[in-house]
C-alpha atoms as a PDB file:
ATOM      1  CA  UNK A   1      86.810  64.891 104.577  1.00  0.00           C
ATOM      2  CA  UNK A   2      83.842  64.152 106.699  1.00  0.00           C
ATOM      3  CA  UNK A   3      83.217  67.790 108.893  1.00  0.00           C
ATOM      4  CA  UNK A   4      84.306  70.470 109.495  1.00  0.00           C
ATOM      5  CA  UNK A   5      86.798  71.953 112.578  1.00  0.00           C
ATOM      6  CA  UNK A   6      86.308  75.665 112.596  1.00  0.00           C
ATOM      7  CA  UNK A   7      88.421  77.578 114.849  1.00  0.00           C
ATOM      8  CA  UNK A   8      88.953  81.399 115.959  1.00  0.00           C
ATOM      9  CA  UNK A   9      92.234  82.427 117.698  1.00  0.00           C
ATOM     10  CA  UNK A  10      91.382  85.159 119.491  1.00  0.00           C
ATOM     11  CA  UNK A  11      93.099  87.783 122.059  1.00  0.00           C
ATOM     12  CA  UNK A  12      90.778  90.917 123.388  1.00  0.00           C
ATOM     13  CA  UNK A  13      89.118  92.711 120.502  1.00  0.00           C
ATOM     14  CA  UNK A  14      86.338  90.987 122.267  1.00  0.00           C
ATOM     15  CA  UNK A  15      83.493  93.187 119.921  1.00  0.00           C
ATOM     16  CA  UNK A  16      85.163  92.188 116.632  1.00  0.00           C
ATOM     17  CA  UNK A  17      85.257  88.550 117.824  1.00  0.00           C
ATOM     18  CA  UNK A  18      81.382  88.579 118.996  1.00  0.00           C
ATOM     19  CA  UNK A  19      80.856  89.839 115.400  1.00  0.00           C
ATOM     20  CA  UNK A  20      83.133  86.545 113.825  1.00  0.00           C
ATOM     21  CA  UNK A  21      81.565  84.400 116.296  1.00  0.00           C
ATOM     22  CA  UNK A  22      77.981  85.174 115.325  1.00  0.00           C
ATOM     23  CA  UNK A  23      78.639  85.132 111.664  1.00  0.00           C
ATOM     24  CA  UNK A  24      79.909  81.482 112.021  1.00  0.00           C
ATOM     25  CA  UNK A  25      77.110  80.377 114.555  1.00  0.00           C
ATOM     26  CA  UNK A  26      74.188  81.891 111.999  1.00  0.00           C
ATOM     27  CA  UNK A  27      75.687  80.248 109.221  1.00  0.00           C
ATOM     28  CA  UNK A  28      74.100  77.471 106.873  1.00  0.00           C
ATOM     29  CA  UNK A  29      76.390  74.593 107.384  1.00  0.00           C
ATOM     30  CA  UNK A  30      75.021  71.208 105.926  1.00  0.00           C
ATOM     31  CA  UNK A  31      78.221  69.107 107.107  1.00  0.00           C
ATOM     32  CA  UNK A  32      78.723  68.412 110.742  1.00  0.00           C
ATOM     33  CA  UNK A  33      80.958  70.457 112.123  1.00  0.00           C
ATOM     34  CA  UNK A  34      82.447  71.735 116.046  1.00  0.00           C
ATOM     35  CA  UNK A  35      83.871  75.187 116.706  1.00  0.00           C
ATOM     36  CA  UNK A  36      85.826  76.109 119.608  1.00  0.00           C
ATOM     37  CA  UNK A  37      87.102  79.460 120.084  1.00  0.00           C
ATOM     38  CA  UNK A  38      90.948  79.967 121.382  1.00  0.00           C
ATOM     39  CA  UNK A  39      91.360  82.404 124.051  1.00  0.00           C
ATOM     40  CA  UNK A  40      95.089  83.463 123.871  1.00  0.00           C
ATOM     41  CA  UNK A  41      95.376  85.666 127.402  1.00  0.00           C
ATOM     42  CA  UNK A  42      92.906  88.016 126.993  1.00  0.00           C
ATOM     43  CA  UNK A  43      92.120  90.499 129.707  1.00  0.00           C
ATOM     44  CA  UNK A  44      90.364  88.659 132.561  1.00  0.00           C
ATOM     45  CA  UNK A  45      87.120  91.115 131.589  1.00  0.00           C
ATOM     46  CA  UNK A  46      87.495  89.799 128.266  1.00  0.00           C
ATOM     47  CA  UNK A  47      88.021  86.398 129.446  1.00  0.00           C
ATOM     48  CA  UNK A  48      84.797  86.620 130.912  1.00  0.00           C
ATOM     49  CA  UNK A  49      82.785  87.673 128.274  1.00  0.00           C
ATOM     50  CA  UNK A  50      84.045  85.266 126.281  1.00  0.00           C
ATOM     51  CA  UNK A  51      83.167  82.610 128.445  1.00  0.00           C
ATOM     52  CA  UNK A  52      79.381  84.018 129.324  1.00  0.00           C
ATOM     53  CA  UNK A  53      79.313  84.126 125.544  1.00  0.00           C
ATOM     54  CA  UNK A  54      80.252  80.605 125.311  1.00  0.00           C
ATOM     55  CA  UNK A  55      77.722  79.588 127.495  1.00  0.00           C
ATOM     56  CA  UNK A  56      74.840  81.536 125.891  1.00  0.00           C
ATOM     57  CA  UNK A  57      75.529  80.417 122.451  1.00  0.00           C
ATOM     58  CA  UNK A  58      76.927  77.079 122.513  1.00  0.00           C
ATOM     59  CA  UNK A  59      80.787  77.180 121.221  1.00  0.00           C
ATOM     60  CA  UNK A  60      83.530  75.500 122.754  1.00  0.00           C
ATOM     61  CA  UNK A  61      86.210  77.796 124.385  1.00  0.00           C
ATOM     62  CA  UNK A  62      89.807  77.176 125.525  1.00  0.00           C
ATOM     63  CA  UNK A  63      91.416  79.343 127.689  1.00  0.00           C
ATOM     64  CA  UNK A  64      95.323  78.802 126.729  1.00  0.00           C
ATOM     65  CA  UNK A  65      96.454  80.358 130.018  1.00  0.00           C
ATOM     66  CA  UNK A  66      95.045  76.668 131.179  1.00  0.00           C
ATOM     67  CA  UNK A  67      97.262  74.710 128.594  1.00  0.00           C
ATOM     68  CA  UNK A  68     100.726  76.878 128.685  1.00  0.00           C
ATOM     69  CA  UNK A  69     102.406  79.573 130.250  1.00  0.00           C
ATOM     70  CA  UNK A  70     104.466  80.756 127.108  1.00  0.00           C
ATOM     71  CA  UNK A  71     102.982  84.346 126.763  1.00  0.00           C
ATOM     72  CA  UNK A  72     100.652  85.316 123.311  1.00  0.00           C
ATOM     73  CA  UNK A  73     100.746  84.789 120.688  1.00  0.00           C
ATOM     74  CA  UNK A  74     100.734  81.009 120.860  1.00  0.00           C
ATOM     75  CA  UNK A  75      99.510  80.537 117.361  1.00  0.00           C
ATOM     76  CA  UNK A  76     101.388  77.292 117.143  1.00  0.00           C
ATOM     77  CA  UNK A  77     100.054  75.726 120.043  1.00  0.00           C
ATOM     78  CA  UNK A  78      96.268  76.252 118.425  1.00  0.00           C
ATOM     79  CA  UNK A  79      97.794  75.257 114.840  1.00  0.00           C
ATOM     80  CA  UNK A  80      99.152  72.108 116.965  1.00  0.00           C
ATOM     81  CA  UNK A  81      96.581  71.387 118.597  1.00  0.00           C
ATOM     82  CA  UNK A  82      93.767  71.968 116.297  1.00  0.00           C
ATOM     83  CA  UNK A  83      95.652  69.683 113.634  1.00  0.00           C
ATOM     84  CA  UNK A  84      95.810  66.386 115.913  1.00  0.00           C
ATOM     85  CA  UNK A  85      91.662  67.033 116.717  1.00  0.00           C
ATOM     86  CA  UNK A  86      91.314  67.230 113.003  1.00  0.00           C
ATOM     87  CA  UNK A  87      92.901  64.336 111.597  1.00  0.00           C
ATOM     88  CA  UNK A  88      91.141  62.134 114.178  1.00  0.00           C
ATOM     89  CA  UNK A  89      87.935  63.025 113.033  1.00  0.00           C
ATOM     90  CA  UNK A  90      89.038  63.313 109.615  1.00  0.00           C
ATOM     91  CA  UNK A  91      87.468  67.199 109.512  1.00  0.00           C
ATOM     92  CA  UNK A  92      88.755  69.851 107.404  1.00  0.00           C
ATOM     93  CA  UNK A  93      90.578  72.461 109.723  1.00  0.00           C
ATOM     94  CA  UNK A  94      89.045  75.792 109.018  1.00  0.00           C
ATOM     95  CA  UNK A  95      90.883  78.954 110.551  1.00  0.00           C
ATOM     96  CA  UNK A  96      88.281  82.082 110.724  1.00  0.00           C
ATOM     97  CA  UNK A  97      90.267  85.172 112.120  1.00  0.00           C
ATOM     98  CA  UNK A  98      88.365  87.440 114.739  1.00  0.00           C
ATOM     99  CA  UNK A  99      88.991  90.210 113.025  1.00  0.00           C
ATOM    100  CA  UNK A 100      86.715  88.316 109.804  1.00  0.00           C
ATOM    101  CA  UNK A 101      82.857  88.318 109.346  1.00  0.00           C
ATOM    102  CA  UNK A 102      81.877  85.493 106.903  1.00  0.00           C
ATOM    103  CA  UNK A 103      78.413  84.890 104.886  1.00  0.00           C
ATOM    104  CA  UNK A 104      76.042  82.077 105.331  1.00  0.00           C
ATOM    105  CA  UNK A 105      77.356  80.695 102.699  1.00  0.00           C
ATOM    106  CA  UNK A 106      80.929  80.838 102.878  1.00  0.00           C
ATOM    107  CA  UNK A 107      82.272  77.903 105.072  1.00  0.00           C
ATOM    108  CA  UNK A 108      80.131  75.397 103.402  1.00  0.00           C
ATOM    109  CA  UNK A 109      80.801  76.600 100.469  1.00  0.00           C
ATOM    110  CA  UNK A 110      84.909  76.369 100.790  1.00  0.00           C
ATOM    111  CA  UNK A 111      84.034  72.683 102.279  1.00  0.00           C
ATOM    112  CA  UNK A 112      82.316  72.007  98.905  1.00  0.00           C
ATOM    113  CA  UNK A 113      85.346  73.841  96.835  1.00  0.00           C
ATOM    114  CA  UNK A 114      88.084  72.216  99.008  1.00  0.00           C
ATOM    115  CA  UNK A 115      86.185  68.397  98.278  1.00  0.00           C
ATOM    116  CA  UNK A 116      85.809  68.846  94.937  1.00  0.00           C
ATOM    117  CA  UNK A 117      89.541  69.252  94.265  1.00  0.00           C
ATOM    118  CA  UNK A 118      91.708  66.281  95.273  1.00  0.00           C
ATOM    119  CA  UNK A 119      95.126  68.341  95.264  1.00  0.00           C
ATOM    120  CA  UNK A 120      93.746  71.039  97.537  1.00  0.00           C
ATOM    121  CA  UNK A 121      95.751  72.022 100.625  1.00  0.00           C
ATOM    122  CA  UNK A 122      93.980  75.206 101.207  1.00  0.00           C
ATOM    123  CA  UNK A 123      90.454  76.739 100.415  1.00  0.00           C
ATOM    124  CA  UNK A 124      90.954  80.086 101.197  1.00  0.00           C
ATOM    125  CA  UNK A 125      88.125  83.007 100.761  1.00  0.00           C
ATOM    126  CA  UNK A 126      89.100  86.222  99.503  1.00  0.00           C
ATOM    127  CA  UNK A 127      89.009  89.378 102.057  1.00  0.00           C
ATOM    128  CA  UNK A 128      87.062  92.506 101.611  1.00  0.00           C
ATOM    129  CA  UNK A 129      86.189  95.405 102.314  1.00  0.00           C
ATOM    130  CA  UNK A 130      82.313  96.214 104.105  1.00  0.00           C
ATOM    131  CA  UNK A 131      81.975  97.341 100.618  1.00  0.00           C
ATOM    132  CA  UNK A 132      82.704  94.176  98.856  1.00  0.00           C
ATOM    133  CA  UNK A 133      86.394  95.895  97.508  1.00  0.00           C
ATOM    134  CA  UNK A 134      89.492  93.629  97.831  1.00  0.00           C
ATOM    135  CA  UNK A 135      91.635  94.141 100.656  1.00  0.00           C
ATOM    136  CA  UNK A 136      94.632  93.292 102.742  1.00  0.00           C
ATOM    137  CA  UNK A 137      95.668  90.340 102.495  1.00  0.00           C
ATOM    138  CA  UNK A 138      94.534  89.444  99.277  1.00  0.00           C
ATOM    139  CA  UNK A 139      94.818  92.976  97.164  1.00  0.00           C
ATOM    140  CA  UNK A 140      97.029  90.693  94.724  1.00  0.00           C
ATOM    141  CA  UNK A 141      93.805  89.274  93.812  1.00  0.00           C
ATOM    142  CA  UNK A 142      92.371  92.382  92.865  1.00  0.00           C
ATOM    143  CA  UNK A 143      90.633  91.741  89.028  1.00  0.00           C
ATOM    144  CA  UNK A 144      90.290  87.765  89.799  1.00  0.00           C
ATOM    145  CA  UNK A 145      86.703  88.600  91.029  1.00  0.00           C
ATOM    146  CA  UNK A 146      84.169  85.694  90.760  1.00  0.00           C
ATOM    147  CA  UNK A 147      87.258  82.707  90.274  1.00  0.00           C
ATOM    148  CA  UNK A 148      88.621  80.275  91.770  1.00  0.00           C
ATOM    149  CA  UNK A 149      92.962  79.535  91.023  1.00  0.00           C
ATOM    150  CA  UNK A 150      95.251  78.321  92.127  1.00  0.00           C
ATOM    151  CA  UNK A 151      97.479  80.518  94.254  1.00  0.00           C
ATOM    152  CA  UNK A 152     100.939  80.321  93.477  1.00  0.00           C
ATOM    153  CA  UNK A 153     102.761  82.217  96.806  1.00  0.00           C
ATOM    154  CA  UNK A 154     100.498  81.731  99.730  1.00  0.00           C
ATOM    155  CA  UNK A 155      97.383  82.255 100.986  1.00  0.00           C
ATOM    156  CA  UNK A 156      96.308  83.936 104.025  1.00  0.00           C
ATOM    157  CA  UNK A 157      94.860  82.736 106.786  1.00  0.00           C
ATOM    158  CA  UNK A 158      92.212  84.737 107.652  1.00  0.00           C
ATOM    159  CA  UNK A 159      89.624  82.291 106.316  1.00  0.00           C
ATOM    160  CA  UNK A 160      90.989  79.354 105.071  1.00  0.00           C
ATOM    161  CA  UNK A 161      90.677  75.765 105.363  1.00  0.00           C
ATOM    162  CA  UNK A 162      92.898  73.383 105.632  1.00  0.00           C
ATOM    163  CA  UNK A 163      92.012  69.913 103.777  1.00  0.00           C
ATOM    164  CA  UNK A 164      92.624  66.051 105.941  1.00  0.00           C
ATOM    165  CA  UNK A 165      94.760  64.999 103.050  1.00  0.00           C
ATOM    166  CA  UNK A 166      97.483  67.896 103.048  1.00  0.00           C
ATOM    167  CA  UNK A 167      97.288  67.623 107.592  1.00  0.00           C
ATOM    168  CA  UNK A 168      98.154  64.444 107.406  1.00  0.00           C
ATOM    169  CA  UNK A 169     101.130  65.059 105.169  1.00  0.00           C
ATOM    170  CA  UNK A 170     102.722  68.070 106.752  1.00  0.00           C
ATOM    171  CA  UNK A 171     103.365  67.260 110.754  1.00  0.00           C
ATOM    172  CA  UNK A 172     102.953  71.092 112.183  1.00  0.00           C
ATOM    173  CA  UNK A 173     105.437  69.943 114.845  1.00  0.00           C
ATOM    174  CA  UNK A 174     108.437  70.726 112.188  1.00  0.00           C
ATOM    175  CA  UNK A 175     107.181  74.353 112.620  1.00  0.00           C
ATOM    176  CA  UNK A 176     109.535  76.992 113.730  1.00  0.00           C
ATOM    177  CA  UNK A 177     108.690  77.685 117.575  1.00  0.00           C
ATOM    178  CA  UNK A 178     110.299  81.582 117.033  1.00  0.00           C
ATOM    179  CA  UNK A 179     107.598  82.677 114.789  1.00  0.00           C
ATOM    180  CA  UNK A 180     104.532  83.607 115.660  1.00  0.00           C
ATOM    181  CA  UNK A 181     102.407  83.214 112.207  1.00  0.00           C
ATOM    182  CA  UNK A 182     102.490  80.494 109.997  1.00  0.00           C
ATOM    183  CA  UNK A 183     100.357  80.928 106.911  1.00  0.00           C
ATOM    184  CA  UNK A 184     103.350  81.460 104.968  1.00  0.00           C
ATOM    185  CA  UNK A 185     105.027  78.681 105.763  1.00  0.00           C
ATOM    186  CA  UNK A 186     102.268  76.352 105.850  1.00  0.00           C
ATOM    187  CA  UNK A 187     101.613  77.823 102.166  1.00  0.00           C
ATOM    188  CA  UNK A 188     104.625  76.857 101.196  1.00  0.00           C
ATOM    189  CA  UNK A 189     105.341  73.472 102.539  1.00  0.00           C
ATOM    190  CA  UNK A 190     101.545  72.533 100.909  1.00  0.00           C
ATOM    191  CA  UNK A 191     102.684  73.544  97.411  1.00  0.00           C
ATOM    192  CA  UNK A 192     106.638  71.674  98.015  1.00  0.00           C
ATOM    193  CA  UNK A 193     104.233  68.380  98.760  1.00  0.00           C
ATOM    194  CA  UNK A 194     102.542  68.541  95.242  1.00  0.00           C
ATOM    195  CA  UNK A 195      99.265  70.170  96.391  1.00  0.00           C
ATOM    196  CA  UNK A 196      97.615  73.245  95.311  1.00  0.00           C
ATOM    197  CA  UNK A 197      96.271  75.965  97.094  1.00  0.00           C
ATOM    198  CA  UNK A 198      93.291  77.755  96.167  1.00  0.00           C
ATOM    199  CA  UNK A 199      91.571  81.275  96.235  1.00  0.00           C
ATOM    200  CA  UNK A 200      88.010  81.560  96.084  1.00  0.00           C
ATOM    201  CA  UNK A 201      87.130  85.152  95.201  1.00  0.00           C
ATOM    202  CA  UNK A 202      83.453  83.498  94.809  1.00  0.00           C
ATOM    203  CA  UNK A 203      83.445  83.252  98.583  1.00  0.00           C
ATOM    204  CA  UNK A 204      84.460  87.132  99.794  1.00  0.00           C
ATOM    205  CA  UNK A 205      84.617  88.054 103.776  1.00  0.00           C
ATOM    206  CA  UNK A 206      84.614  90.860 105.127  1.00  0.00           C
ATOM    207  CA  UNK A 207      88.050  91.485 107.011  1.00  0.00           C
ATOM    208  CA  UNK A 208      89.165  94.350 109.079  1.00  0.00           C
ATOM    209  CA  UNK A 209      93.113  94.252 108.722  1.00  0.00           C
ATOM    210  CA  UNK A 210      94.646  93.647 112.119  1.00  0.00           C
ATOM    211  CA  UNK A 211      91.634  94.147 114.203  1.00  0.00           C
ATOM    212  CA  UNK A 212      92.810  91.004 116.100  1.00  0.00           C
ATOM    213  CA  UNK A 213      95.784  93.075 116.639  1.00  0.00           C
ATOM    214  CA  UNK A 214      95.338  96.870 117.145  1.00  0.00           C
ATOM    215  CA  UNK A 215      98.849  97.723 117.404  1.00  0.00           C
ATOM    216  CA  UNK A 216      99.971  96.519 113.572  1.00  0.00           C
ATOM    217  CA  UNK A 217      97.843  99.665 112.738  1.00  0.00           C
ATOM    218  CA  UNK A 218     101.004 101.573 113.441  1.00  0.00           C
ATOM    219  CA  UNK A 219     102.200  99.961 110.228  1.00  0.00           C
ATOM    220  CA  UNK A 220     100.089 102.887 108.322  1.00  0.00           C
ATOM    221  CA  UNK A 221     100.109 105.091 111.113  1.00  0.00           C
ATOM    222  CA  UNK A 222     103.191 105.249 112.130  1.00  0.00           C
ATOM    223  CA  UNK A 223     105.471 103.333 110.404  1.00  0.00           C
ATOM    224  CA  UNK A 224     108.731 103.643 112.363  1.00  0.00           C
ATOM    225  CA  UNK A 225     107.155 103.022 114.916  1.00  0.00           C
ATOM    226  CA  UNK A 226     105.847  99.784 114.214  1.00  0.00           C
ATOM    227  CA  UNK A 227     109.339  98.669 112.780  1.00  0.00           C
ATOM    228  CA  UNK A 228     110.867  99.811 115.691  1.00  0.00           C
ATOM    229  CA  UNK A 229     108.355  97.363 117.982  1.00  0.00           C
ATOM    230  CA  UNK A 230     108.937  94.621 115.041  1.00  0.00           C
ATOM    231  CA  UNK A 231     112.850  94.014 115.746  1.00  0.00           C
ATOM    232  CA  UNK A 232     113.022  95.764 119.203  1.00  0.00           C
ATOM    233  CA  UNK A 233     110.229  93.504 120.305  1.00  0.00           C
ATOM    234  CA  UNK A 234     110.680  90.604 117.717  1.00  0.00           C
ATOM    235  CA  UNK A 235     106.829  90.916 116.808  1.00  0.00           C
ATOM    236  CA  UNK A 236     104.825  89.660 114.188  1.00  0.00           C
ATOM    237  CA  UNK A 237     107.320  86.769 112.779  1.00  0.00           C
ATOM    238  CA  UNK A 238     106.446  85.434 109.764  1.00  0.00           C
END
């Protein structure tokens, strides 16, 4: 693993991304690394704040509305995509959510953590609270503080990083085209190909569950609701 591909799916929640975006730009990476930021049919005013912001501060962005016309979320087309850039440049592909502000140190350090273990599939850093407290996604890892383990069901994807050796072993084409998030999945297929996957709860972020995606907060709010959109719909496939 040479650099580093970071990437951030993103669709509206424009001030949450600006947040993830700045965290990422300000942080002390010692590898070299490219981020492009994936614009997945945003508003066209948030289309064009992402792309004044893109000229201001140097990232890459692609628009997906100029790639496909399948409607969001086209999480496979970035997971797709982003793998084949990857393995040419033999870069560890590292997913940052834009609903996910990471530390300085964070991305180098689950480059370091990732290199240092030949049977890694996925680095992934714990999420938090602003507070520092465990939260969704990761509440399982809740008294694990300051560790790094092996994760034996699956780790998230809101800051993870996925290692050369495991992309070039798992072709994300075999993915199933009716779901719509793949961290699961991916999870699993690392662990049935002999690697491990592991959680660094040295490396917290702060997350703020579903901000990429306002309307899962029925979940809490209003749960019927948001089952009701779920199979109606066929949302947030898993």
């Amino acid at each position: 693993m040479k650099s580093l591909l970071i990437i951030t799916p993103v669709k509206d929640s424009i001030d949450f991304t600006m947040d993830t975006i700045r965290a990422i730009l300000s942080s002390d990476i010692k590898v070299p690394y490219s981020y492009t930021v994936y614009n997945d049919f945003s508003t066209p005013e948030n289309t064009a704040r992402l792309e004044q912001a893109s000229r201001e501060m140097g990232f890459r962005l692609v628009n997906l509305a100029d790639l496909t016309d399948h409607p969001s979320p086209n999480y496979l087309l970035v997971l797709q995509t982003a793998r084949q850039e990857a393995l040419a440049t033999d870069a560890g592909l590292l997913i940052v959510e834009s609903d996910v502000v990471v530390k300085k140190d964070t991305l180098q350090g689950l480059f370091d953590g990732a290199a240092e273990r030949s049977d890694c599939a996925i680095a992934a850093a714990v999420t938090t609270d602003e507070n520092g407290t465990v939260n969704y996604p990761d509440l399982h890892a809740k008294g694990h503080e300051n560790q790094v383990y092996p994760e034996k069901k699956h780790c998230s994807f809101c800051c993870s990083l996925l290692t050369p050796a495991f992309l070039s072993r798992y072709d994300f084409q075999l993915l199933d085209p009716t779901k719509n998030w793949y961290d699961v999945t991916i999870s699993h297929e690392a662990l049935k190909a002999g690697f491990r996957n592991y959680l660094f709860t040295t490396l917290p972020v702060w997350h703020r569950p579903h901000g990429s995606r306002p309307w899962k907060q029925l979940k809490y709010k209003n749960p019927l609701k948001y089952y009701w959109l779920k199979y109606t719909k066929g949302l947030d496939k898993i």
